[in-house]
N, C-alpha and C. Protein backbone atom coordinates (compact mmCIF):
# COMPACT_ATOMS: atom_id res chain seq x y z
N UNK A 1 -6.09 -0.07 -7.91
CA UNK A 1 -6.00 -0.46 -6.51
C UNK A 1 -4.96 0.40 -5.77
N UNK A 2 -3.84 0.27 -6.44
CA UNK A 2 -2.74 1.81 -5.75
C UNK A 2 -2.93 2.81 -5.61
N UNK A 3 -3.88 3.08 -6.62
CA UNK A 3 -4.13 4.79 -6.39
C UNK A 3 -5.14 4.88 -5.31
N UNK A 4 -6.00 4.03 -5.07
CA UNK A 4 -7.35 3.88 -3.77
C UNK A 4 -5.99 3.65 -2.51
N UNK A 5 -5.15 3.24 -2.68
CA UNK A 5 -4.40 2.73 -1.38
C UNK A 5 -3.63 4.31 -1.30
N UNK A 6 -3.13 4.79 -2.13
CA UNK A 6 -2.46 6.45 -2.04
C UNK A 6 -3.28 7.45 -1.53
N UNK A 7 -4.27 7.32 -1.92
CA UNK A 7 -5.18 8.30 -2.23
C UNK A 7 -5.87 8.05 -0.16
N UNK A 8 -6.18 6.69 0.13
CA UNK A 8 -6.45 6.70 1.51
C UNK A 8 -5.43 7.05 2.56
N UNK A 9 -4.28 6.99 1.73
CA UNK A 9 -2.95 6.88 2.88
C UNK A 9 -2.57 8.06 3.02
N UNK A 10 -2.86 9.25 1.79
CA UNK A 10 -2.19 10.97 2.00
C UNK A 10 -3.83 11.38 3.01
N UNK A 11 -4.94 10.53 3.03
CA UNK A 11 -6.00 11.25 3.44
C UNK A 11 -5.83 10.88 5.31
N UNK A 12 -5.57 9.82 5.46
CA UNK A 12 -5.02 9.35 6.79
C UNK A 12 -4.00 9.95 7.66
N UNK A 13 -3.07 10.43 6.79
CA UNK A 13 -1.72 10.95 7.05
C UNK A 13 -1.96 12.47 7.26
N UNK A 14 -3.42 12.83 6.44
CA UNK A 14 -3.12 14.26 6.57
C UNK A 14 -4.39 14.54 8.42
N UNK A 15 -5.05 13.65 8.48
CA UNK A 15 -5.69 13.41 9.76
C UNK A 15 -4.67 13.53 10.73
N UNK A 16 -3.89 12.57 10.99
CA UNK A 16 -2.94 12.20 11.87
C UNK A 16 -2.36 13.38 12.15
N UNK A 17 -2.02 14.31 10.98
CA UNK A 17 -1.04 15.55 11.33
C UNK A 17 -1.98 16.26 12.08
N UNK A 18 -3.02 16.54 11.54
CA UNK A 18 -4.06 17.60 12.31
C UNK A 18 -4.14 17.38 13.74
N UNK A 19 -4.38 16.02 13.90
CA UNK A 19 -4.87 15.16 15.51
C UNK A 19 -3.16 15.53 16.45
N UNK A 20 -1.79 15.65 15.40
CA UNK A 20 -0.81 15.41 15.77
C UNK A 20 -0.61 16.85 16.54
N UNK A 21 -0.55 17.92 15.54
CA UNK A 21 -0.35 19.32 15.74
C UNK A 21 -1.31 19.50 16.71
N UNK A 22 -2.46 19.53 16.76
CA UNK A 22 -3.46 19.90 17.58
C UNK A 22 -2.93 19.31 19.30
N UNK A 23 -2.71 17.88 19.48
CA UNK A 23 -3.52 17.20 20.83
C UNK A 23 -1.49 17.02 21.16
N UNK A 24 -0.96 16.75 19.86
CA UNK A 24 0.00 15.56 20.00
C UNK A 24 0.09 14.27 20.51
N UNK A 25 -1.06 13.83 19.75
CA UNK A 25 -0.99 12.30 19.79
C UNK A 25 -2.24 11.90 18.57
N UNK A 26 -1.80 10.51 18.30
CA UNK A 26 -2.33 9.91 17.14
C UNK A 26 -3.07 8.96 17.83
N UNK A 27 -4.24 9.07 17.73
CA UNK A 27 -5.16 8.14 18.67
C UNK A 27 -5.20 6.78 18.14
N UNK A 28 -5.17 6.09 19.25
CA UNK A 28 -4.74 4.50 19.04
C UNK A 28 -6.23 3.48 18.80
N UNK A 29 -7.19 4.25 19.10
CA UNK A 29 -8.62 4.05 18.85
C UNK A 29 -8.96 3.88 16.81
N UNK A 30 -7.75 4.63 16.45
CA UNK A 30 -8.47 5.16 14.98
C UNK A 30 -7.56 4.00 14.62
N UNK A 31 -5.90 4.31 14.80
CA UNK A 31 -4.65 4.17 14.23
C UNK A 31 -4.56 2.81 14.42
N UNK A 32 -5.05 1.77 15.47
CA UNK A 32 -5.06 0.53 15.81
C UNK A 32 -6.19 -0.47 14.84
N UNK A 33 -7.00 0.10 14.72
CA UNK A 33 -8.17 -0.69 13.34
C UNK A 33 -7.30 -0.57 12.00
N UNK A 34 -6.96 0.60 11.94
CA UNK A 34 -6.41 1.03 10.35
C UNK A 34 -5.15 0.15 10.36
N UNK A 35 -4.20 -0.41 11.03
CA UNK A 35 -2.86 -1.33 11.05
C UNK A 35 -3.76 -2.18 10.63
N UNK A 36 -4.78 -2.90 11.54
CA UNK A 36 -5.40 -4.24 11.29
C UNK A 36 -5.83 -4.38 10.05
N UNK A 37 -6.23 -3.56 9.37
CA UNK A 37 -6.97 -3.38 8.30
C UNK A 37 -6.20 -3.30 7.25
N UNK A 38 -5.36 -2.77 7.16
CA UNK A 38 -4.16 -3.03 6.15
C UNK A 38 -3.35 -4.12 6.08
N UNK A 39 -2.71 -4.75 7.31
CA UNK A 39 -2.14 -5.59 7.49
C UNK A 39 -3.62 -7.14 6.63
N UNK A 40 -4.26 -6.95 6.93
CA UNK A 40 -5.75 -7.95 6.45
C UNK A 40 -5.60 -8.02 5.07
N UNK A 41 -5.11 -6.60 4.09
CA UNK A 41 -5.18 -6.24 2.84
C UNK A 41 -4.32 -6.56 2.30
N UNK A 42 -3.10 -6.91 3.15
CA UNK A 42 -1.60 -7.23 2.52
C UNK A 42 -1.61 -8.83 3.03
N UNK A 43 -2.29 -9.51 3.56
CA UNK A 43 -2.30 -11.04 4.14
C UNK A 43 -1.61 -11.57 3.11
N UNK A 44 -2.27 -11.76 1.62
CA UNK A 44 -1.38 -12.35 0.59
C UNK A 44 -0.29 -12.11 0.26
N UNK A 45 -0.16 -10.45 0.28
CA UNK A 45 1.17 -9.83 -0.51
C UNK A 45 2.36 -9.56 0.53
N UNK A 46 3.01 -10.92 1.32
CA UNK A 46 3.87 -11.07 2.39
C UNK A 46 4.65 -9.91 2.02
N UNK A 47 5.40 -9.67 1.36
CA UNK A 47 6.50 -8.83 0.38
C UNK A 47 6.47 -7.05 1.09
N UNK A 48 5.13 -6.70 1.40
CA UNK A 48 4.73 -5.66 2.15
C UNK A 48 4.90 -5.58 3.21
N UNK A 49 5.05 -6.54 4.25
CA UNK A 49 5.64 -6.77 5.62
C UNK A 49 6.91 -6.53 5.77
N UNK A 50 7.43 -6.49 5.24
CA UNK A 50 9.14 -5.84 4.81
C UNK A 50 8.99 -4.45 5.41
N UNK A 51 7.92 -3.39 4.64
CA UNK A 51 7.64 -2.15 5.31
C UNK A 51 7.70 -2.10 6.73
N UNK A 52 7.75 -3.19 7.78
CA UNK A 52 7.33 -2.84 9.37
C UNK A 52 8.72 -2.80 9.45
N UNK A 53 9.71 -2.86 8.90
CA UNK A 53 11.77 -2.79 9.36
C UNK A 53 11.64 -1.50 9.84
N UNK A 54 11.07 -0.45 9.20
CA UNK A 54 11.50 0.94 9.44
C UNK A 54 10.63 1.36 11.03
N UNK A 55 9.61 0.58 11.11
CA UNK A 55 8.80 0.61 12.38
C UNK A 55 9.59 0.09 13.21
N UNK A 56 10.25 -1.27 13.39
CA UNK A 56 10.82 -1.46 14.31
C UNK A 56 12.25 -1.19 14.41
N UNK A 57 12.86 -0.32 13.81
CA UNK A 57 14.11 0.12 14.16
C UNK A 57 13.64 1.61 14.55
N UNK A 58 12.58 1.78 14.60
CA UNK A 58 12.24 3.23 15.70
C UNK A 58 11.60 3.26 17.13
N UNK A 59 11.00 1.35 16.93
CA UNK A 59 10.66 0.97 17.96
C UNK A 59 12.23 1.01 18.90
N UNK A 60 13.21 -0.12 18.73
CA UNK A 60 14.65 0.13 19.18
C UNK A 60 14.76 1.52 19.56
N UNK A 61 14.65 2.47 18.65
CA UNK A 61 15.11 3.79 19.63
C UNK A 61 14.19 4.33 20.27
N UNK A 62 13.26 3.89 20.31
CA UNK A 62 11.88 4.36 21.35
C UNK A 62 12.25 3.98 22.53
N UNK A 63 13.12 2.37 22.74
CA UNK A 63 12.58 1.93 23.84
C UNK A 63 14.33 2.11 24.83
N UNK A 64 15.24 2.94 23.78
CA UNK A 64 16.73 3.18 24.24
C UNK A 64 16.56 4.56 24.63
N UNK A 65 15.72 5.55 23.76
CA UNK A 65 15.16 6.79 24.51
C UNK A 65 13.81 7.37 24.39
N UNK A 66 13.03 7.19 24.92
CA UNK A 66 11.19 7.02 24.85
C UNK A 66 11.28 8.46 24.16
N UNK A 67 12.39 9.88 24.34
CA UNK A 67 11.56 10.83 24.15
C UNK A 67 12.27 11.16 22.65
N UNK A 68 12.66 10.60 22.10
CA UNK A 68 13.37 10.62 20.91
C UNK A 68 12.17 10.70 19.87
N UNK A 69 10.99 9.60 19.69
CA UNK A 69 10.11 9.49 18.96
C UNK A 69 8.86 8.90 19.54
N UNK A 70 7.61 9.35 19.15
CA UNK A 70 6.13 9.26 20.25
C UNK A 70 5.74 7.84 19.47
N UNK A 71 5.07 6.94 20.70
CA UNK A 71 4.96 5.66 20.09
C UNK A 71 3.41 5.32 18.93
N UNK A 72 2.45 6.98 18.81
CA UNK A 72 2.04 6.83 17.83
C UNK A 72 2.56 7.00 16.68
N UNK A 73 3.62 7.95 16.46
CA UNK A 73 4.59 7.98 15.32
C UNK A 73 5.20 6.71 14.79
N UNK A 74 5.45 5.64 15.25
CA UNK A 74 5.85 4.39 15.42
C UNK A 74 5.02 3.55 14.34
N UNK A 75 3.70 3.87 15.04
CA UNK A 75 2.22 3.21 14.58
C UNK A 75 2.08 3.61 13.12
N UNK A 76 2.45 5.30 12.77
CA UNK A 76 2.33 5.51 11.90
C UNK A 76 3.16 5.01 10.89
N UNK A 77 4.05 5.01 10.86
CA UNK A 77 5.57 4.39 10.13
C UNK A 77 4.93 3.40 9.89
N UNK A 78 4.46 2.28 10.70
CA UNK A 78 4.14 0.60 10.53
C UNK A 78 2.61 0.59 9.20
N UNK A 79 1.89 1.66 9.45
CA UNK A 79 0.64 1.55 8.35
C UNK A 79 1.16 2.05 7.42
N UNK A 80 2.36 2.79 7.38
CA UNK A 80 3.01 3.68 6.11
C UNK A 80 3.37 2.68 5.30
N UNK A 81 4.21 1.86 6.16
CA UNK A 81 5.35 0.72 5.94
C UNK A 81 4.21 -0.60 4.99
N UNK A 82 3.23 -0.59 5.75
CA UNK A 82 2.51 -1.88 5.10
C UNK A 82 1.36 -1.21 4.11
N UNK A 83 1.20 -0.20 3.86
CA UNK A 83 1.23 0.65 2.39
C UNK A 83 1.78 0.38 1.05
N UNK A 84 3.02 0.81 1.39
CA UNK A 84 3.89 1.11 0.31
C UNK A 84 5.20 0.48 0.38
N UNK A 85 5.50 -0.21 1.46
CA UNK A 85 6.49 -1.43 1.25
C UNK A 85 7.88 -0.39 1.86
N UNK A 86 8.86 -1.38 2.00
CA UNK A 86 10.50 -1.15 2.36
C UNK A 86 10.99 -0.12 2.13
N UNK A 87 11.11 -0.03 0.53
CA UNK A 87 11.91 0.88 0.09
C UNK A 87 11.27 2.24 -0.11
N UNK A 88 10.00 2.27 -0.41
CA UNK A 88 9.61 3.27 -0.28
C UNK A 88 9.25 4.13 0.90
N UNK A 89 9.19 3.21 2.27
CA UNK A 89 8.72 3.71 3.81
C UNK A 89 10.10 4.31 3.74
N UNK A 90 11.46 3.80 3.36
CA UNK A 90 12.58 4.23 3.73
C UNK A 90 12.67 5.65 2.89
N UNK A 91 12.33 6.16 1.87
CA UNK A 91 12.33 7.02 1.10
C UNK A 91 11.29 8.05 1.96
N UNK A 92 10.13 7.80 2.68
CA UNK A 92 9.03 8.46 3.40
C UNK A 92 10.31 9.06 4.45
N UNK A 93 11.08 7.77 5.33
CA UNK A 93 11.68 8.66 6.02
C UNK A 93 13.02 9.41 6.38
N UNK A 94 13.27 9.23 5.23
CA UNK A 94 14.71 10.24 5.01
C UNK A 94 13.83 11.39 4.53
N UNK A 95 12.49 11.90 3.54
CA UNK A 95 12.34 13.23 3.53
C UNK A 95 11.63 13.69 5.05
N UNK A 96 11.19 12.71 6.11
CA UNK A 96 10.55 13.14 6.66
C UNK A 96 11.84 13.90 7.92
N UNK A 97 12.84 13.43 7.75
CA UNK A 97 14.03 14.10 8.30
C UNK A 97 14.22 14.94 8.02
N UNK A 98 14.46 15.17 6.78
CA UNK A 98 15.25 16.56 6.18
C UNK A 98 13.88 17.45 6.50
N UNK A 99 13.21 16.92 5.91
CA UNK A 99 12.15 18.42 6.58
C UNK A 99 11.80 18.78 7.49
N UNK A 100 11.84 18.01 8.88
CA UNK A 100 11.94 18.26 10.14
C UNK A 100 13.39 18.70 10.56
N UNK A 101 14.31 18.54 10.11
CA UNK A 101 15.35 19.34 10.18
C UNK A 101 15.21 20.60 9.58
N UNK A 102 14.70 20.72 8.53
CA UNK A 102 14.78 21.94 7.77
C UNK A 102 13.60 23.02 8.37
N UNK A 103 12.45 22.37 9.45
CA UNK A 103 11.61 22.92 9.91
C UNK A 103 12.32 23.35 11.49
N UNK A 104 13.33 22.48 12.08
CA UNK A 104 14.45 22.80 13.39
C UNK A 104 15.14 24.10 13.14
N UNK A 105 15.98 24.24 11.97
CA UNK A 105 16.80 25.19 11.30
C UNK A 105 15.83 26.34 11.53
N UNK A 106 14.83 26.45 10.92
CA UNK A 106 14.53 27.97 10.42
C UNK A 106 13.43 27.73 12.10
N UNK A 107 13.37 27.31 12.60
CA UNK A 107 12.59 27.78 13.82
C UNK A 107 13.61 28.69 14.89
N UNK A 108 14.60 27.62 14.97
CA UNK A 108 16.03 28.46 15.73
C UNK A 108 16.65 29.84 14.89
N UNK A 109 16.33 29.86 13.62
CA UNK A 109 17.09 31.27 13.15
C UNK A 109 16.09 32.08 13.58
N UNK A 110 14.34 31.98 13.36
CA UNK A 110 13.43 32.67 13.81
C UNK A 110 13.56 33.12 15.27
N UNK A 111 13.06 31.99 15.81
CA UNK A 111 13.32 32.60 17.14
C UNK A 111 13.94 32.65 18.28
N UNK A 112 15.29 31.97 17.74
CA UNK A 112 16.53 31.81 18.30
C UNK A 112 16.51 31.06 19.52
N UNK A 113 15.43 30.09 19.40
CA UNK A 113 15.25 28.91 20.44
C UNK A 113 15.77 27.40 20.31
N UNK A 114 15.97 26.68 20.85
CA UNK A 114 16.04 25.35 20.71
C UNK A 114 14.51 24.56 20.87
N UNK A 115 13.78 23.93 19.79
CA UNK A 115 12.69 23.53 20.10
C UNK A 115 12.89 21.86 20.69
N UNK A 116 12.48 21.76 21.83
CA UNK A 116 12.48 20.31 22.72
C UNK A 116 11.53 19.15 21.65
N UNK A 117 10.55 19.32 21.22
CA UNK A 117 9.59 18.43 20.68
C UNK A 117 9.20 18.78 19.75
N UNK A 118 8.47 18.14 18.44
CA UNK A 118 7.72 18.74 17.40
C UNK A 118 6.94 17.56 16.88
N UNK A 119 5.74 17.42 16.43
CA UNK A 119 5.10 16.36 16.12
C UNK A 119 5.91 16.05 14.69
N UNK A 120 5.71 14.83 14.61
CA UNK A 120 6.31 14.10 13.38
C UNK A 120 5.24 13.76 12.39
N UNK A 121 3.98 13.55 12.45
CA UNK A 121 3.12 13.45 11.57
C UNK A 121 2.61 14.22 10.69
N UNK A 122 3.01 15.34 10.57
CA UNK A 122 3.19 16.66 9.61
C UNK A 122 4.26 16.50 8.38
N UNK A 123 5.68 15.81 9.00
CA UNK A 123 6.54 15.52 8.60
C UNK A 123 6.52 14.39 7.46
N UNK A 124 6.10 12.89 8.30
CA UNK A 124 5.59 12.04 7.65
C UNK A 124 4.80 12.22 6.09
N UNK A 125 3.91 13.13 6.78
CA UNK A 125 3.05 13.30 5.57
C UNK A 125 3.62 14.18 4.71
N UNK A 126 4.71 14.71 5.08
CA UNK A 126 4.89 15.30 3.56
C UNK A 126 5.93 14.24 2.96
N UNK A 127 6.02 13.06 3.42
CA UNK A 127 7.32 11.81 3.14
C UNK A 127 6.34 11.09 1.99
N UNK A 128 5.30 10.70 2.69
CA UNK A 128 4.54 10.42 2.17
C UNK A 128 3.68 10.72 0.59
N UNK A 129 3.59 11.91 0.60
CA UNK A 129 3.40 13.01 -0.19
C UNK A 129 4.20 12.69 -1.50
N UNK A 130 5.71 13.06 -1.16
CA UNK A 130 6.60 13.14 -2.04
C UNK A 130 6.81 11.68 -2.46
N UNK A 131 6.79 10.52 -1.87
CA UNK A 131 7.15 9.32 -2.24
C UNK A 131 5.94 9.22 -3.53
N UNK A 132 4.49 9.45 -2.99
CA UNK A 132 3.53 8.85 -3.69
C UNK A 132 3.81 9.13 -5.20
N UNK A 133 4.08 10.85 -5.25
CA UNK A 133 4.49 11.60 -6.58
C UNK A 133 5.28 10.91 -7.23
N UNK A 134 6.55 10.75 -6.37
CA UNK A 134 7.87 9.85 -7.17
C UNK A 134 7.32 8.72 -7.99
N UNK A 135 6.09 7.93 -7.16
CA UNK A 135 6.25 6.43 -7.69
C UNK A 135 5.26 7.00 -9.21
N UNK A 136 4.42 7.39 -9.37
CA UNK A 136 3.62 8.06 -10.08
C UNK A 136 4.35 9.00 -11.08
């Protein structure tokens, strides 16, 4: 059953980046069934609802500075979160930092710019990525 839930969640995640990089935005048409639908899957296993902490402490900084983080990124965190639970959403997003930092760094040595925005669902998914490996 985990590996069908991994295996849908790196395939989702790697959508989102494409839809992310491409349009920059995670359509709420796709991303709004797929919460419901998970959240439906975890009804019994309360213990997984724990995962939405990391959603709503980005909600908090969404709504202290809207341009800090896009409120499909949000969405994403919350299906991540009711995935794979607390500790591991929290593990998704400390790498999804460092590598968006580490993707800030070498953009400014490249081309000696400050980049204003960058989609986060690229990021995610490689949080994602690396968590799944870890647990495995």
């Amino acid at each position: 059953m985990h590996l069908m839930l991994f295996t849908a969640l790196i395939s989702i995640c790697l959508f989102f980046s494409y839809t992310d990089i491409r349009t920059r935005r995670i359509p709420n048409k796709i991303i709004h069934p797929l919460i419901l639908f998970f959240f439906l899957i975890r009804l019994f296993d309360v213990g997984y609802y724990m995962g939405l902490i990391p959603a709503l402490i980005f909600t908090i900084l969404y709504f202290i500075n809207s341009r800090a983080i896009g409120a499909g990124d949000i969405k994403l965190i919350a299906l991540i979160g009711l995935i794979l639970g607390l500790e591991n959403t929290f593990i998704v997003v400390v790498v999804m930092n460092f590598t968006a930092l580490a993707y800030l760094i070498f953009r400014y040595v490249k081309d000696r710019m400050n980049v204003k925005t960058i989609p986060l669902a690229p990021f995610l998914t490689i949080g994602v990525i690396c968590t799944v490996f870890l647990i495995y």
